[in-house]
PDB file of N, CA and C in Angstrom:
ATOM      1  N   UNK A   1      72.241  83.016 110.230  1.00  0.00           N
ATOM      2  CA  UNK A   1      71.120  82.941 109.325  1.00  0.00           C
ATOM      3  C   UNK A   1      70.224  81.763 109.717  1.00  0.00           C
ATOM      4  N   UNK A   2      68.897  82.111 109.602  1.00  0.00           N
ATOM      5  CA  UNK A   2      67.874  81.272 109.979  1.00  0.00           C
ATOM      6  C   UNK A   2      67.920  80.434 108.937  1.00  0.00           C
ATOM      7  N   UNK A   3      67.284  78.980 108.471  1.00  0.00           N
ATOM      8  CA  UNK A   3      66.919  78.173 107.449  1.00  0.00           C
ATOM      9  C   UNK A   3      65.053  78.405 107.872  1.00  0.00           C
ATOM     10  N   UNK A   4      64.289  79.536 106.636  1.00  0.00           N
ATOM     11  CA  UNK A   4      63.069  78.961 106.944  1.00  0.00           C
ATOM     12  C   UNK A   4      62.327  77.928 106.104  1.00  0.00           C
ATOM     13  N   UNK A   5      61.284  77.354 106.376  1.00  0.00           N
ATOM     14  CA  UNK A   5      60.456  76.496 106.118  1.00  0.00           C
ATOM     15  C   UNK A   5      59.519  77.472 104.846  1.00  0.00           C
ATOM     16  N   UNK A   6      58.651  76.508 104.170  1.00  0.00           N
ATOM     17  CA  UNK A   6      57.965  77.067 102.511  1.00  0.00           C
ATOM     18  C   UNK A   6      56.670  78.216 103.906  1.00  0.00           C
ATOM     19  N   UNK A   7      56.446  77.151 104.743  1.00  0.00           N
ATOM     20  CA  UNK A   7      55.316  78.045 105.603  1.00  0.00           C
ATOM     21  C   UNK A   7      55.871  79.062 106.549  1.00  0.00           C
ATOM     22  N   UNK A   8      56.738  79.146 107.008  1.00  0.00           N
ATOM     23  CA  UNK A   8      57.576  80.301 107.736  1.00  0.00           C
ATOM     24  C   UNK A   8      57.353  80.998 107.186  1.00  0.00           C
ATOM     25  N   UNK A   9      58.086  80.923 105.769  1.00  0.00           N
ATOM     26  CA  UNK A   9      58.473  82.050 104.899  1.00  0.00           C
ATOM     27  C   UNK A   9      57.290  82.960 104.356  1.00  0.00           C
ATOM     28  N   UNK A  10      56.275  82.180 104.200  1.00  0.00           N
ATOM     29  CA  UNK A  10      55.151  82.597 103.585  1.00  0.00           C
ATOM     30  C   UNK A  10      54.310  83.127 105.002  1.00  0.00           C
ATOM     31  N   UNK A  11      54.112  82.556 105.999  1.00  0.00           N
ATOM     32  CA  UNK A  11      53.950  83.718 106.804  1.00  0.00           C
ATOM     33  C   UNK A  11      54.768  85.258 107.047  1.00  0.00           C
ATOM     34  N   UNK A  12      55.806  85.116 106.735  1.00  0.00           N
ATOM     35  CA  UNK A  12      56.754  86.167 107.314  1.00  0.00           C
ATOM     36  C   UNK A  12      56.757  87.035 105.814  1.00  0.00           C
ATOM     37  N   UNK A  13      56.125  86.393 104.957  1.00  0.00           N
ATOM     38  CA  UNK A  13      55.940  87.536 103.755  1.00  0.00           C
ATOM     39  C   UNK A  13      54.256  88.051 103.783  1.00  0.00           C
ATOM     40  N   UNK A  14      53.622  87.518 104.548  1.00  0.00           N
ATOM     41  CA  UNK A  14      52.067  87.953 104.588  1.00  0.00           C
ATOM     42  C   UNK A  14      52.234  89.064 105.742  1.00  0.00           C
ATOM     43  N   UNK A  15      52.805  88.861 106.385  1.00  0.00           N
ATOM     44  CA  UNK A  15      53.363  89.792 107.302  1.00  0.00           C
ATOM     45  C   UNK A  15      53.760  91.238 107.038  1.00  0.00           C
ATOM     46  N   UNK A  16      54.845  90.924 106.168  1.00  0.00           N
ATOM     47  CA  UNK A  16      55.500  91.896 105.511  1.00  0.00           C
ATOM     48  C   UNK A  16      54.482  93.091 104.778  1.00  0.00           C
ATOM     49  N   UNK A  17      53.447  92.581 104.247  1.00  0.00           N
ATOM     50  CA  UNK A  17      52.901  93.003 102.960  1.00  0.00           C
ATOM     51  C   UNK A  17      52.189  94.046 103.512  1.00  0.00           C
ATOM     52  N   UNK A  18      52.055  94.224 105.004  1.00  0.00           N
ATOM     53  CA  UNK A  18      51.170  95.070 106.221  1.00  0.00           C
ATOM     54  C   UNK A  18      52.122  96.215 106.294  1.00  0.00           C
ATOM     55  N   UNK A  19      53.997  96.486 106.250  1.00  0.00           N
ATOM     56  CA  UNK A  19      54.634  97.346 106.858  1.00  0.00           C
ATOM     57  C   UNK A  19      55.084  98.143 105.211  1.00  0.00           C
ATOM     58  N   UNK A  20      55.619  99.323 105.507  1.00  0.00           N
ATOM     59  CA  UNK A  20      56.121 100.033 104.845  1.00  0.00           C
ATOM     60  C   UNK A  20      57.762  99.794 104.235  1.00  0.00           C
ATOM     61  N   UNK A  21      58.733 100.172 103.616  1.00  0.00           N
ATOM     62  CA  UNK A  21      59.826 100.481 103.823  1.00  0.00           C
ATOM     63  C   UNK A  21      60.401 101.203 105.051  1.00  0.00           C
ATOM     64  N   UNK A  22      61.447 100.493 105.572  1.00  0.00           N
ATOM     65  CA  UNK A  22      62.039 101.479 106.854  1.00  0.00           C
ATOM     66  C   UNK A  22      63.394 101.913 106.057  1.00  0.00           C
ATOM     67  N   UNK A  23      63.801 101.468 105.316  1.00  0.00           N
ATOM     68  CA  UNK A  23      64.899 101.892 104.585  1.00  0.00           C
ATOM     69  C   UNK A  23      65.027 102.208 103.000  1.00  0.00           C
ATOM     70  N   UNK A  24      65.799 102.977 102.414  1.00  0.00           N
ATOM     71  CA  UNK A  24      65.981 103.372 100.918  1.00  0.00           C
ATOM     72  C   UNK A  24      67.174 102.981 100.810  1.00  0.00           C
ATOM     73  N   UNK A  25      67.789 102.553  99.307  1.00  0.00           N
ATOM     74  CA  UNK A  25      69.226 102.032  98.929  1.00  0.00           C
ATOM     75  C   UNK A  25      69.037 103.067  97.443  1.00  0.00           C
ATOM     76  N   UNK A  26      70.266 104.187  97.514  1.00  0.00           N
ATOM     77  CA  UNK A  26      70.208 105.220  96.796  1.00  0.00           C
ATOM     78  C   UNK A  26      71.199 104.439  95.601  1.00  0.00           C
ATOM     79  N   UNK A  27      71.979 105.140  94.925  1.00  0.00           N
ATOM     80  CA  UNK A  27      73.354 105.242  94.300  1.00  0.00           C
ATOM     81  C   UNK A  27      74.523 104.597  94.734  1.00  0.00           C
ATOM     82  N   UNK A  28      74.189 105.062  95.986  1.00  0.00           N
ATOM     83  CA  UNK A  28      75.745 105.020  96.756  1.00  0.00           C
ATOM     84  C   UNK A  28      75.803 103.035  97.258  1.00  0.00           C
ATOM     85  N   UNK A  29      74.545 102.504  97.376  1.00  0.00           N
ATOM     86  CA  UNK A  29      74.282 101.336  97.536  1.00  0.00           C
ATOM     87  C   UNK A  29      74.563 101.040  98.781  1.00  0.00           C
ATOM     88  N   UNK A  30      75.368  99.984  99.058  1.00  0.00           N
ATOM     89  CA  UNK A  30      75.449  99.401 100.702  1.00  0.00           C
ATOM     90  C   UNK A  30      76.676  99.919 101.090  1.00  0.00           C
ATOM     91  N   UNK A  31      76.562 101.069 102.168  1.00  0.00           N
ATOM     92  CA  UNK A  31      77.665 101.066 102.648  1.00  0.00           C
ATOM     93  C   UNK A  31      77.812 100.970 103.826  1.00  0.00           C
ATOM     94  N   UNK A  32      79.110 100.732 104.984  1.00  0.00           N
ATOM     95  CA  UNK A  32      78.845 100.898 106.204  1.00  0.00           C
ATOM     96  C   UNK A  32      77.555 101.095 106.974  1.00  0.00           C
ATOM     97  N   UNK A  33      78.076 103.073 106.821  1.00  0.00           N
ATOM     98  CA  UNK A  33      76.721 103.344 107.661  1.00  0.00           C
ATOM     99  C   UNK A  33      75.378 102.676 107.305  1.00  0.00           C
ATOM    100  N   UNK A  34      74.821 102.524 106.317  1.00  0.00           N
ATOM    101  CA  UNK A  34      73.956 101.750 106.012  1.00  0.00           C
ATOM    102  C   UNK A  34      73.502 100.185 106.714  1.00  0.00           C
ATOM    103  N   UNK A  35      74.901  99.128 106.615  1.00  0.00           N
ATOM    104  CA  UNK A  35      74.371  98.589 107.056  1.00  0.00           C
ATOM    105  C   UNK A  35      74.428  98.859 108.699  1.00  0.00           C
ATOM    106  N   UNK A  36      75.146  99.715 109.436  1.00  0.00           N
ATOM    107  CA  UNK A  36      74.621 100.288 110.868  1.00  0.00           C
ATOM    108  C   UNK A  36      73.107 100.329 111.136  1.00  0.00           C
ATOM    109  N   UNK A  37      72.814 101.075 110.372  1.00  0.00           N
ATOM    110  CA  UNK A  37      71.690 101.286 110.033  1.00  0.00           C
ATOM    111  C   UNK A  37      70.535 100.235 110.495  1.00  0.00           C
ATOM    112  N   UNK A  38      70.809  99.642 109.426  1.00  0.00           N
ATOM    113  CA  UNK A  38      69.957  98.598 109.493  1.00  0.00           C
ATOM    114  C   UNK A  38      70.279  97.503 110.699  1.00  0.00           C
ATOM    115  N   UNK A  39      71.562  97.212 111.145  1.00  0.00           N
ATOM    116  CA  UNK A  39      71.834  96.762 112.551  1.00  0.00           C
ATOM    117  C   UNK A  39      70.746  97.134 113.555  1.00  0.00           C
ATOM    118  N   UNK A  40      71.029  98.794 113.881  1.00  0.00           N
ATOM    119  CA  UNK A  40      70.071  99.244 114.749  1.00  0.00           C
ATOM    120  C   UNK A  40      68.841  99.154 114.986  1.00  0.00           C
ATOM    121  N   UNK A  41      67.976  98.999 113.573  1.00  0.00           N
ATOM    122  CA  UNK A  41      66.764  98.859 113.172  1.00  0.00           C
ATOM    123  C   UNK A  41      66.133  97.542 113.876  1.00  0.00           C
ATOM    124  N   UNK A  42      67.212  96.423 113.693  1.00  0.00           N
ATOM    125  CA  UNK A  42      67.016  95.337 114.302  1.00  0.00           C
ATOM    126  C   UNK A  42      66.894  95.175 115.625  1.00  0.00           C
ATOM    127  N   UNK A  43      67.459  96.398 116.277  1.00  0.00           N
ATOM    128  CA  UNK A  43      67.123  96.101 117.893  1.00  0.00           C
ATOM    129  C   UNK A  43      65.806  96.710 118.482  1.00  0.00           C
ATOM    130  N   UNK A  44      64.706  96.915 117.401  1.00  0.00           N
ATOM    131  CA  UNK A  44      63.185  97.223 117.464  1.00  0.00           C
ATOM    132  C   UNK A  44      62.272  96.473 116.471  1.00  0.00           C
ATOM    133  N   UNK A  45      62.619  96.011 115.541  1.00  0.00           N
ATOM    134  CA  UNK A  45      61.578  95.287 114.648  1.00  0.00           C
ATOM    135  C   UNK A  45      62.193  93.864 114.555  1.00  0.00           C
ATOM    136  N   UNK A  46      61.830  92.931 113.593  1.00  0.00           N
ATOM    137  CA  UNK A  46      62.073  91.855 113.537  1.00  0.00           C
ATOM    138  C   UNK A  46      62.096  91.631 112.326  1.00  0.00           C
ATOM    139  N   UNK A  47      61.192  91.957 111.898  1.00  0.00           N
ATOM    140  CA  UNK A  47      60.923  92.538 110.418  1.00  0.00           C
ATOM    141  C   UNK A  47      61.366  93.739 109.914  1.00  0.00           C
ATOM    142  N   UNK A  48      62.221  93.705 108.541  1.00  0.00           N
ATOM    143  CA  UNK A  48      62.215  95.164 108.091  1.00  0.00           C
ATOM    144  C   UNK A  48      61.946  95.135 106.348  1.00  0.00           C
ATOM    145  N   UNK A  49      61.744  96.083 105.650  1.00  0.00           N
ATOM    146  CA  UNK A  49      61.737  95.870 104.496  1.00  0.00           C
ATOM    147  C   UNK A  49      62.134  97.200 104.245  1.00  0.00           C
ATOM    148  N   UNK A  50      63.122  97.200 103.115  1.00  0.00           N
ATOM    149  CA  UNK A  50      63.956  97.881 102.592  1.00  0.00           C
ATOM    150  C   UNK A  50      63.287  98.364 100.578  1.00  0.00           C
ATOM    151  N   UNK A  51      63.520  98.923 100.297  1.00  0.00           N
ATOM    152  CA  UNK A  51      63.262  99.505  98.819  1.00  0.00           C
ATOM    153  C   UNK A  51      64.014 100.233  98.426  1.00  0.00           C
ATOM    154  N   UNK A  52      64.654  99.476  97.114  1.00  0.00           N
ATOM    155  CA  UNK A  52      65.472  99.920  96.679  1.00  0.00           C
ATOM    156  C   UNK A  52      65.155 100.742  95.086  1.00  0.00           C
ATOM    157  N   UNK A  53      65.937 101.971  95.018  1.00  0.00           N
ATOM    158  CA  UNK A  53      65.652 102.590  94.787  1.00  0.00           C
ATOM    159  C   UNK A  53      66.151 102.536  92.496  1.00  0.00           C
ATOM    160  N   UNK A  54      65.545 103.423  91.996  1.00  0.00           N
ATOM    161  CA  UNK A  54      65.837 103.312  90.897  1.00  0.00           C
ATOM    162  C   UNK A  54      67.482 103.770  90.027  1.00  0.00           C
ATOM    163  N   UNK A  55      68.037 104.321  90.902  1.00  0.00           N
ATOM    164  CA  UNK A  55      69.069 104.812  90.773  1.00  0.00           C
ATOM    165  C   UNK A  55      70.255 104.355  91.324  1.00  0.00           C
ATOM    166  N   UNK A  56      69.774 102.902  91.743  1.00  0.00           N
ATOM    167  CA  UNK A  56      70.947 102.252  92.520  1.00  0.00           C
ATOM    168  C   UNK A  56      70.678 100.998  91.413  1.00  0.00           C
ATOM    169  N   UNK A  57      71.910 100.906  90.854  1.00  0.00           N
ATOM    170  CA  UNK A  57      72.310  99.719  89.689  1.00  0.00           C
ATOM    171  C   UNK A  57      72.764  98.442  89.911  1.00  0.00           C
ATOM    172  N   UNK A  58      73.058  98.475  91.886  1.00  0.00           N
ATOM    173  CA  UNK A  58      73.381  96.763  91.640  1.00  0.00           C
ATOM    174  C   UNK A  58      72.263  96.087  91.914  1.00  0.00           C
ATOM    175  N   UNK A  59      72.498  94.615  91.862  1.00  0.00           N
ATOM    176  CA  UNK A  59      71.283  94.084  91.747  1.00  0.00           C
ATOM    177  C   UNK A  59      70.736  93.251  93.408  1.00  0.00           C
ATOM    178  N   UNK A  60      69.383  93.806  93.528  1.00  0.00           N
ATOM    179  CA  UNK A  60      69.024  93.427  94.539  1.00  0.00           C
ATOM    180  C   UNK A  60      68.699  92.171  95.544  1.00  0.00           C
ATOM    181  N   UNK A  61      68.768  91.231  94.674  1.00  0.00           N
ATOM    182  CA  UNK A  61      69.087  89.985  95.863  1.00  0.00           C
ATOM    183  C   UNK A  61      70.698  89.900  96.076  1.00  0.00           C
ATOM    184  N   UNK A  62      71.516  90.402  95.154  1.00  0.00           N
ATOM    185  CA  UNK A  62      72.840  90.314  95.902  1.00  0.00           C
ATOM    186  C   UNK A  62      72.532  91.331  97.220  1.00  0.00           C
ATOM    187  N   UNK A  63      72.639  92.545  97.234  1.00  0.00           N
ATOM    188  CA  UNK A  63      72.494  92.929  98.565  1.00  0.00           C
ATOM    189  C   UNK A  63      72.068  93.060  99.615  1.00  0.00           C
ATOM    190  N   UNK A  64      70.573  91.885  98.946  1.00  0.00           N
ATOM    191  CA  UNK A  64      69.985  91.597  99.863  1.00  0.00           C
ATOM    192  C   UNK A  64      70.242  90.224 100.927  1.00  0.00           C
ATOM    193  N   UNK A  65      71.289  89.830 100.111  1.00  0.00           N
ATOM    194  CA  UNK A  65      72.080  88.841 100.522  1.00  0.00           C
ATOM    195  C   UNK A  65      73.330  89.166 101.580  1.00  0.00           C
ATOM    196  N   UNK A  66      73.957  90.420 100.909  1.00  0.00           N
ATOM    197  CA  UNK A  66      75.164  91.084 101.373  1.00  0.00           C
ATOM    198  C   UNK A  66      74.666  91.610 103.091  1.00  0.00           C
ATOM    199  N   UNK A  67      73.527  92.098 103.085  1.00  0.00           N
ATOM    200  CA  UNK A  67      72.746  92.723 104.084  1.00  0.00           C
ATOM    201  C   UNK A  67      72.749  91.378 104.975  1.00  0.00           C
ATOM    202  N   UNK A  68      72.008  90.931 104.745  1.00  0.00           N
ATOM    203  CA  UNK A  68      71.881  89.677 105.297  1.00  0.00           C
ATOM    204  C   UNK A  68      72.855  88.661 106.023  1.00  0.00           C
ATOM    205  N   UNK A  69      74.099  88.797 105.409  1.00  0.00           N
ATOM    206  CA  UNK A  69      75.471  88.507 105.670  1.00  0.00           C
ATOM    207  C   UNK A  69      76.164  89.158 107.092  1.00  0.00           C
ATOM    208  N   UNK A  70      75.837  90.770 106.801  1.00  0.00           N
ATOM    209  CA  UNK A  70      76.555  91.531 107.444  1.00  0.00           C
ATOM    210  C   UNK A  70      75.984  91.679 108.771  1.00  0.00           C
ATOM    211  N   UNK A  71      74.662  91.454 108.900  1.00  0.00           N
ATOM    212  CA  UNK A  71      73.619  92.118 110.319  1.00  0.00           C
ATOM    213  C   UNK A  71      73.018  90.340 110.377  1.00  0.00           C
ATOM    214  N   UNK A  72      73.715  89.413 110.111  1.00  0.00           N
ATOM    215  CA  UNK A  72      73.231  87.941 110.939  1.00  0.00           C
ATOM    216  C   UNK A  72      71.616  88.165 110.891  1.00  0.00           C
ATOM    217  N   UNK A  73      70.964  88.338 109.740  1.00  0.00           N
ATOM    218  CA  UNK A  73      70.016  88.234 109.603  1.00  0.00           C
ATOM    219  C   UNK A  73      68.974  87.344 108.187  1.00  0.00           C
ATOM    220  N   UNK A  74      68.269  86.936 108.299  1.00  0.00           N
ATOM    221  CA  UNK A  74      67.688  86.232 107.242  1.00  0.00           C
ATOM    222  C   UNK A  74      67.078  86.628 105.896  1.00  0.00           C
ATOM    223  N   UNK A  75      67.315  86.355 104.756  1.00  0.00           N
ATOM    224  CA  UNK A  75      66.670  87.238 103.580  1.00  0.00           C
ATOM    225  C   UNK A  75      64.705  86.248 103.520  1.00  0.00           C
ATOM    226  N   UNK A  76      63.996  87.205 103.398  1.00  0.00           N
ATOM    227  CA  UNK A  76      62.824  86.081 103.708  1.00  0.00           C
ATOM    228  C   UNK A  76      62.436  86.635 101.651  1.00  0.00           C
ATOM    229  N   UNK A  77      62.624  86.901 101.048  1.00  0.00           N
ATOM    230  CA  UNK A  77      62.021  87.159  99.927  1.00  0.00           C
ATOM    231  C   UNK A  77      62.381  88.741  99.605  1.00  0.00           C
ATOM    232  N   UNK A  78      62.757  88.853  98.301  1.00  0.00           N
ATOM    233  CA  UNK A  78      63.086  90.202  97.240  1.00  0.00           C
ATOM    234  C   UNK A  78      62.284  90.261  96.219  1.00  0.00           C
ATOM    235  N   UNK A  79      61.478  90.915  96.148  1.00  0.00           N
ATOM    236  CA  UNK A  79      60.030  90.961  95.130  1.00  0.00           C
ATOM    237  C   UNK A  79      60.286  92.359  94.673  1.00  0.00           C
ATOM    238  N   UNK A  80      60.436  92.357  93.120  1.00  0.00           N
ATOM    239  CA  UNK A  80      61.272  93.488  92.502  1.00  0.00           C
ATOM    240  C   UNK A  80      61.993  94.385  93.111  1.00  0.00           C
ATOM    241  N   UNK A  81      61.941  95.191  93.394  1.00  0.00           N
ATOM    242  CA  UNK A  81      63.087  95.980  94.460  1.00  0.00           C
ATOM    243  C   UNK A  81      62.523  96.355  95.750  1.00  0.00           C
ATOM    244  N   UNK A  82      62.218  95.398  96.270  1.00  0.00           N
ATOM    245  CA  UNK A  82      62.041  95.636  97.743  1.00  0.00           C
ATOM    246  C   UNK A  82      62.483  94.078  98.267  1.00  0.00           C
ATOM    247  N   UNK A  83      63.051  94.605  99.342  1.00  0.00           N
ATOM    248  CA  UNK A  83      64.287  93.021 100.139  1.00  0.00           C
ATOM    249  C   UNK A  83      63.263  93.082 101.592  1.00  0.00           C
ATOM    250  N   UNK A  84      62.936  92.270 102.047  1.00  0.00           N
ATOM    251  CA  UNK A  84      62.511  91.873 103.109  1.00  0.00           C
ATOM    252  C   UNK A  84      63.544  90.703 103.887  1.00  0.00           C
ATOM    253  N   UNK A  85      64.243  91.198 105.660  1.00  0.00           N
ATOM    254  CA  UNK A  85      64.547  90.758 106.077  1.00  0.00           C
ATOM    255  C   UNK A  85      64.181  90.189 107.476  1.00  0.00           C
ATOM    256  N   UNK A  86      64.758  89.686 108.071  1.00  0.00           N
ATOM    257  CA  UNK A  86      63.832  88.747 109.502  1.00  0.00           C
ATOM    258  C   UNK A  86      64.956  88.881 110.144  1.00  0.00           C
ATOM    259  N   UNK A  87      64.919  88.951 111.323  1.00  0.00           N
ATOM    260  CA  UNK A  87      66.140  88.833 112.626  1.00  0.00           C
ATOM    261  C   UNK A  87      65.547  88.669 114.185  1.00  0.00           C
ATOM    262  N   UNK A  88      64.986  87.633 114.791  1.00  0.00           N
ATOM    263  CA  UNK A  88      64.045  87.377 115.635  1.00  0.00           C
ATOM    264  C   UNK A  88      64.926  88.271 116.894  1.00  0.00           C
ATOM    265  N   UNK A  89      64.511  88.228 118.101  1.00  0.00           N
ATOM    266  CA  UNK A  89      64.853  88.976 119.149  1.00  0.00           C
ATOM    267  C   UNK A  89      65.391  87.755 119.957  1.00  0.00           C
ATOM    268  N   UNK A  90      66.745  87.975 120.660  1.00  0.00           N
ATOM    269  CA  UNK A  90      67.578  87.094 121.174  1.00  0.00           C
ATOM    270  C   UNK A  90      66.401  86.509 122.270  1.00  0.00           C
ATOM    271  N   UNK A  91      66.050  87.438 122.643  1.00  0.00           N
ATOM    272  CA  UNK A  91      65.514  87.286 124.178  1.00  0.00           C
ATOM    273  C   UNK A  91      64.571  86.529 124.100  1.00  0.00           C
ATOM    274  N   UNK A  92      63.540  87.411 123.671  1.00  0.00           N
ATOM    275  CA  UNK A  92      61.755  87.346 123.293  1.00  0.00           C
ATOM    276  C   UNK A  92      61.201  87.423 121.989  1.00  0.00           C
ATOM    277  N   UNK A  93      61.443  86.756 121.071  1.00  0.00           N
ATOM    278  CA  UNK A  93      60.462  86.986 120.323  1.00  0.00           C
ATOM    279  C   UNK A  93      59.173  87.632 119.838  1.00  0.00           C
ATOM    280  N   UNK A  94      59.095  88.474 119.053  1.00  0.00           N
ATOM    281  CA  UNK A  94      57.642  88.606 119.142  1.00  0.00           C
ATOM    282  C   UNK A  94      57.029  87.909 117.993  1.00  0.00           C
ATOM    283  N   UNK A  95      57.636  87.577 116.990  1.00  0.00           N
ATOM    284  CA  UNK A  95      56.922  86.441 115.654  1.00  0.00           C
ATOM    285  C   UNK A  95      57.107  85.537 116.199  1.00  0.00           C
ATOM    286  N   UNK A  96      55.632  84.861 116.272  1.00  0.00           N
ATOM    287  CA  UNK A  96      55.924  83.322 116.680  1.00  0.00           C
ATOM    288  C   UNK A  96      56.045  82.724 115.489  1.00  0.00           C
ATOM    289  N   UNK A  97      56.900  81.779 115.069  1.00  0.00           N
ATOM    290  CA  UNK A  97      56.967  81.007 113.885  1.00  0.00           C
ATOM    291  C   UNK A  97      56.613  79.699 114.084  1.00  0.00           C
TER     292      UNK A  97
END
């Protein structure tokens, strides 16, 4: 997990506010495949944002935490049910921070 800065963060949420959801969190909530899922996702974006859905009852900064945990990636902000995460590229970067 990254530690970001008040200005990181706030870039990397102005950022955010440009992309869609790449992922839904149903009922079934976080499972495995899921977070696979979202593993994979990471080996093309850097950024992802997730939305969670109305029918899924746990609460969303825990799993957005749990997520975060599981795929070594950073929680940058959860703004009602949507989790935005960060995971820079080992190699190359493409967010410059």
């Amino acid at each position: 997990m990254i530690n970001l800065t008040s200005k990181q963060r706030a870039y990397l949420i102005k950022l955010a506010s440009g992309i869609q959801p790449l992922f839904q969190i149903g009922k079934s909530a976080v499972t495995p495949e899921f977070t696979k899922g979202i593993e994979e996702l990471f080996n093309t974006h850097e950024l992802i944002k997730i939305s969670v859905l109305q029918n899924c009852l746990d609460d969303p900064k825990e799993m957005a935490f749990m997520l975060a945990e599981r795929t070594d990636s950073t929680v940058v902000k959860v703004i009602g049910r949507k989790i935005v995460l960060y995971k820079p590229f080992k190699d190359n970067p493409v967010i410059k921070l």
